[in-house]
Protein backbone atom coordinates (compact mmCIF):
# COMPACT_ATOMS: atom_id res chain seq x y z
CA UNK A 1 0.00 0.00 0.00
CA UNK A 2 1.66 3.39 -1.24
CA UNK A 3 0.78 6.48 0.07
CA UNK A 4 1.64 9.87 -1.54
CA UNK A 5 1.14 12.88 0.81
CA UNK A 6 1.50 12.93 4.76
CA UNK A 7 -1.85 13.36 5.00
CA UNK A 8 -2.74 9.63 4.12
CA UNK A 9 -0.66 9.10 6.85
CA UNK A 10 -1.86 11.40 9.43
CA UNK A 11 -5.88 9.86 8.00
CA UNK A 12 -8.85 11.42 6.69
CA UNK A 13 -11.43 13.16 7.72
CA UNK A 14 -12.83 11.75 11.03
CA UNK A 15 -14.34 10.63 14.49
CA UNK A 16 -11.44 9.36 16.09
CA UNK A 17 -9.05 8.41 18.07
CA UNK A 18 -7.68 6.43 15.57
CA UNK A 19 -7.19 6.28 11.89
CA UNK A 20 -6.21 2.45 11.83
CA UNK A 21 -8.63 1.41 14.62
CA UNK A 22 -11.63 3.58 13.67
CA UNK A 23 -11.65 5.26 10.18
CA UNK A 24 -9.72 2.25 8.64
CA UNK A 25 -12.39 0.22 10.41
CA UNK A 26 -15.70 2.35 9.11
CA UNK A 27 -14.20 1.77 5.75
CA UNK A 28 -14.33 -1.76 6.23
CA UNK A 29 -18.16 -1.61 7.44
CA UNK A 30 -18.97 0.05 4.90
CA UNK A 31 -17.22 -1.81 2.06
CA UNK A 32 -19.13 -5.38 3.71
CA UNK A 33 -22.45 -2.99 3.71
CA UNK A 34 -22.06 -2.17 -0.25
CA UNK A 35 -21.29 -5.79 -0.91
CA UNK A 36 -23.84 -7.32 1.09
CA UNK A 37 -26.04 -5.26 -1.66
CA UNK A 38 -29.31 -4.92 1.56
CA UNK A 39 -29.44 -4.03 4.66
CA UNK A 40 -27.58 -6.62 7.41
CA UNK A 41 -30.10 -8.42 9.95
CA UNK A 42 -26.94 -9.73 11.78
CA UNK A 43 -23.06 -9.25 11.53
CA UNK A 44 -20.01 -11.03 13.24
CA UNK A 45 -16.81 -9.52 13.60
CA UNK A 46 -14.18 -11.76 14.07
CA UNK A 47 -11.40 -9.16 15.44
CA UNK A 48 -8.03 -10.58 14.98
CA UNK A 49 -4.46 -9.43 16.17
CA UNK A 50 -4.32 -6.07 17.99
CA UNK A 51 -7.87 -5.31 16.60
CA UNK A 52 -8.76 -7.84 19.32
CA UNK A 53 -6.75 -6.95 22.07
CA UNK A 54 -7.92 -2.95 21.67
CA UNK A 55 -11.06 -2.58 19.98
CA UNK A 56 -13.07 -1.65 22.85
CA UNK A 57 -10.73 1.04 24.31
CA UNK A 58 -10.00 2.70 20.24
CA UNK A 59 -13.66 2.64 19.46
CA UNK A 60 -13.42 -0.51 16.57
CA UNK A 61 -16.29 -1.81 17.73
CA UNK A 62 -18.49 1.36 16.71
CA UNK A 63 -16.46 1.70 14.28
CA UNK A 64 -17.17 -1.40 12.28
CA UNK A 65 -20.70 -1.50 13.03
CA UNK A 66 -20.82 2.30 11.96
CA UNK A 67 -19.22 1.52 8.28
CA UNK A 68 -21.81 -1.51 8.07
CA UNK A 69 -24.84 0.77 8.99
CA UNK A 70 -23.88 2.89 6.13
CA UNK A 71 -22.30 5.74 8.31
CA UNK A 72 -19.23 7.80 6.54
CA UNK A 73 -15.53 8.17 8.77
CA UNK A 74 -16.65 11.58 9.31
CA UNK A 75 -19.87 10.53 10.85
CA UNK A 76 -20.67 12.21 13.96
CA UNK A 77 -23.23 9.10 15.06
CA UNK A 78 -20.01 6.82 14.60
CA UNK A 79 -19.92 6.61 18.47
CA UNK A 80 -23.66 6.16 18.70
CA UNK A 81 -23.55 3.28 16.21
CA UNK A 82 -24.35 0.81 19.10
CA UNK A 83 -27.71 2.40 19.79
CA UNK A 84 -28.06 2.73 15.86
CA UNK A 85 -27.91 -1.08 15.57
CA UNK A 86 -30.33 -1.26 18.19
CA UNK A 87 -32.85 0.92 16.66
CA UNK A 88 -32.29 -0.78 12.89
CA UNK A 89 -32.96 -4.19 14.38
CA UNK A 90 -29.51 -5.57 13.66
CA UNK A 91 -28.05 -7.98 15.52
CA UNK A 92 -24.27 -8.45 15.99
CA UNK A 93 -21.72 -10.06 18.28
CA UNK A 94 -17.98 -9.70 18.55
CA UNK A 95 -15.47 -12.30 19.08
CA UNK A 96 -11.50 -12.70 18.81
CA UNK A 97 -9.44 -15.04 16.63
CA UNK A 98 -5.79 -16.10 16.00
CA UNK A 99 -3.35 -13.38 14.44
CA UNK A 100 -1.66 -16.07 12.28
CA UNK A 101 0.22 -14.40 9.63
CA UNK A 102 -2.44 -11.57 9.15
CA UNK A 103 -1.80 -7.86 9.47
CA UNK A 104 -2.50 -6.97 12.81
CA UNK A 105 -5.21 -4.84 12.39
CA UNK A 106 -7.53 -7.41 11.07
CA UNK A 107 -11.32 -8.22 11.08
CA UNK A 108 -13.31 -11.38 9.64
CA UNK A 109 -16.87 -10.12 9.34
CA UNK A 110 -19.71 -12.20 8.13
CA UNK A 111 -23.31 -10.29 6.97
CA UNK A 112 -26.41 -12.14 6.70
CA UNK A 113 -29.27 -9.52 5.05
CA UNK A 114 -32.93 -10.93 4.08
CA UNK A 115 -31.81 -12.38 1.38
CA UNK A 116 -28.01 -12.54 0.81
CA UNK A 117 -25.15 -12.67 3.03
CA UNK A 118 -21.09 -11.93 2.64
CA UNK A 119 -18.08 -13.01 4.24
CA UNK A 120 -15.04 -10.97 3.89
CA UNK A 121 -11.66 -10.57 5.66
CA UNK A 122 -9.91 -7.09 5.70
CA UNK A 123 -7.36 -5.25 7.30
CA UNK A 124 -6.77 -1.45 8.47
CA UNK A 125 -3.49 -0.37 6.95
CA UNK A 126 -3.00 3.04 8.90
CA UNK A 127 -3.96 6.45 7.83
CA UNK A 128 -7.78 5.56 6.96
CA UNK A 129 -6.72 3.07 4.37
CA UNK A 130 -8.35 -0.51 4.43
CA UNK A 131 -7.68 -2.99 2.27
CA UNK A 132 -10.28 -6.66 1.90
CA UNK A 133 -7.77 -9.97 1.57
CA UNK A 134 -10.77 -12.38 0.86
CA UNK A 135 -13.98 -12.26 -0.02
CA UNK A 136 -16.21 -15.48 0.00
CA UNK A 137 -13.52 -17.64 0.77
CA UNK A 138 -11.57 -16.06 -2.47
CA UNK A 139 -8.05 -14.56 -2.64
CA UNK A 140 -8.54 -10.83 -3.38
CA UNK A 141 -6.99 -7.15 -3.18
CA UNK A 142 -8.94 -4.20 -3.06
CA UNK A 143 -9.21 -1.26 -1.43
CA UNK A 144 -12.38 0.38 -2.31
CA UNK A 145 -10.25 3.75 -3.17
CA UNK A 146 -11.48 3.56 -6.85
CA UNK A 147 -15.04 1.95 -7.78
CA UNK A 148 -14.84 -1.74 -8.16
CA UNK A 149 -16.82 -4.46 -9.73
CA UNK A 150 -16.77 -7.94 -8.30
CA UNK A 151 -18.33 -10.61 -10.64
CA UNK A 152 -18.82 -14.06 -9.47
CA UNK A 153 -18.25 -15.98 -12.82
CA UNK A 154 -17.60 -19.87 -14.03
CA UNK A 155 -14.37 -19.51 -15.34
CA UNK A 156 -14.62 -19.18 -19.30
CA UNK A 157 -12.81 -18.12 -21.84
CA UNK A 158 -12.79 -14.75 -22.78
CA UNK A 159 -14.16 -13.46 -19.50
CA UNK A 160 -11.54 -10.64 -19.36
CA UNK A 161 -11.82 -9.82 -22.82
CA UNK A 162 -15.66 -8.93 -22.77
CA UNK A 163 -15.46 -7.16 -19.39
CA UNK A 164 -13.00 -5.12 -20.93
CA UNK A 165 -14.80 -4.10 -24.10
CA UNK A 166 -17.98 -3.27 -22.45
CA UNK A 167 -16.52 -1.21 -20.32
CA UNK A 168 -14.41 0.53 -22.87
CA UNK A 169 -17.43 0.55 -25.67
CA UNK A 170 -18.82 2.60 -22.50
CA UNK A 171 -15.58 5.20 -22.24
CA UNK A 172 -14.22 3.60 -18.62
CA UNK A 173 -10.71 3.05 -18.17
CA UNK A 174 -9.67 0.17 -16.42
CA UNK A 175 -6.92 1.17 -13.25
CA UNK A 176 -7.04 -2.58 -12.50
CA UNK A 177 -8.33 -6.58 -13.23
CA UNK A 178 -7.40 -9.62 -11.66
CA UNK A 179 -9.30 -13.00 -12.30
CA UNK A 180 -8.96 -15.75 -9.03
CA UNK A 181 -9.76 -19.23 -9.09
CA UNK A 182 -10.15 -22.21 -7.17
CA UNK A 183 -9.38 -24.59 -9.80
CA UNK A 184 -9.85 -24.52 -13.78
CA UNK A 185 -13.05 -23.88 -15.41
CA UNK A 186 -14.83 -23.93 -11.96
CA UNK A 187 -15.74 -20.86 -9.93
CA UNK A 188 -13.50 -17.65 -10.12
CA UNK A 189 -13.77 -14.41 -9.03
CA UNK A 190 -12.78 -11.02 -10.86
CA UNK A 191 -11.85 -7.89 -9.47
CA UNK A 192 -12.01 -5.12 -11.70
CA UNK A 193 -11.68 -0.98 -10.57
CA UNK A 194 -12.11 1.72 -12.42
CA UNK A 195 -11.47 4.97 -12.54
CA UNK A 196 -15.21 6.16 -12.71
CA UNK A 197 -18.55 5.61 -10.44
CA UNK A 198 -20.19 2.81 -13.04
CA UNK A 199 -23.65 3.93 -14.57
CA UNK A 200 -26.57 1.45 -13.32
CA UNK A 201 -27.42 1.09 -17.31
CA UNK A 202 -23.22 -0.17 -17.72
CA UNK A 203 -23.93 -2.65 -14.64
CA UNK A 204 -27.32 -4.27 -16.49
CA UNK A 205 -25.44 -4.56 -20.05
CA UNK A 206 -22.42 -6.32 -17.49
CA UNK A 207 -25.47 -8.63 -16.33
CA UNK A 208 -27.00 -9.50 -19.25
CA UNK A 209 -23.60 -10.23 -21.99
CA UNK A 210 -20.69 -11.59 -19.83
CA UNK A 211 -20.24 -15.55 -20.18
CA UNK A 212 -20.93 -17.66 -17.37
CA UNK A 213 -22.01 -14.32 -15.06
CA UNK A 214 -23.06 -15.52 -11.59
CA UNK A 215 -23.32 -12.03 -9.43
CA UNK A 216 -22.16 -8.35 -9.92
CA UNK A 217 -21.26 -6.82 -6.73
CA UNK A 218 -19.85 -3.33 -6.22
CA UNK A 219 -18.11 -1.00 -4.39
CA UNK A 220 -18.93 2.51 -5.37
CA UNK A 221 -16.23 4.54 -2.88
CA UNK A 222 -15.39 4.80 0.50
């Protein structure tokens, strides 16, 4: 992860105390919230490393439930968020897990909404930045800096090729795509950000040409 002014550093815009602990944590919330597509009925966070030892006392705990309520780093009710899950009806529970070989500032969180649910692991970098490591049970990068689509696919050829002309037919430039896969020709997972928000109309031509399309999930900013 690069940064390029000493503000990065110092974090964004914020309720703090912490810009790895609490606005490195909303952005996690909120990238689960915008890939969990609905709103959550019940969340665990699996805090992991440091995240576990200090999340109370730094706030990650309203934090994280802030980001998956939809609430912004500079969020005033980010310290409220408790009572904010309360009133929304959404359930949630904390727990701790193993640091292993993750970053230290790590969380495991697992959505369930009406109708659709997400599992993703991601870690707080420093300065505000967050960055998901898996999603589903797939080996990903993103950071949610730059809009991103995530497509659930069958792996087939020319996957990359047609994601890449629609987009272009529809004057996006590609900043980044990466294709993972469990094995080949089974299921695979691409990650593709732009350098635009992507127009609704752009999403339904995505949904209705790419070969062996499963899901389109986004993540618009944070």
């Amino acid at each position: 992860m690069k940064y390029t002014s000493a503000f990065e550093i110092i974090g964004p815009i914020m309720v703090g105390p912490s810009s790895s602990h609490t606005a490195g944590a909303v952005r996690i919330g909120s990238m689960a919230r915008q890939l969990l597509g609905e709103q959550p009925i019940q969340v665990t966070f699996q805090l992991i490393g440091s995240f576990a030892e200090t999340y109370q006392g730094h706030g990650t705990d309203l934090a994280l439930l802030a980001g998956i309520l939809g609430m912004t780093t500079d969020s005033s009710d980010v310290p409220n968020a408790d009572k904010a899950a309360m009133d929304q009806g959404v359930a949630y529970t904390f727990t701790k897990g193993s640091a292993g070989t993750h970053h230290p500032n790590t969380v495991l969180i697992l959505a369930e909404g009406a109708t659709r649910s997400v599992k993703l692991l991601a870690s707080s970098l420093g300065g505000g930045k967050a960055e998901v490591q898996e999603l589903d049970d797939f080996p990903v990068t993103f950071t949610g800096e730059k809009p991103t689509l995530i497509f659930s696919h069958t792996d087939e050829k020319g996957f990359l090729a047609a994601v890449s002309r629609i987009l272009n037919q529809n004057g996006y430039n590609i900043a980044r795509l990466a294709l993972e896969r469990k094995k080949k020709g089974g299921s695979a997972m691409t990650i593709c950000e732009v350098d635009e928000i992507v127009r609704q109309e752009v999403v339904q031509e995505l949904k209705h040409t790419m070969p062996g399309l499963q899901e389109i999930r986004f993540v618009q900013t944070v």
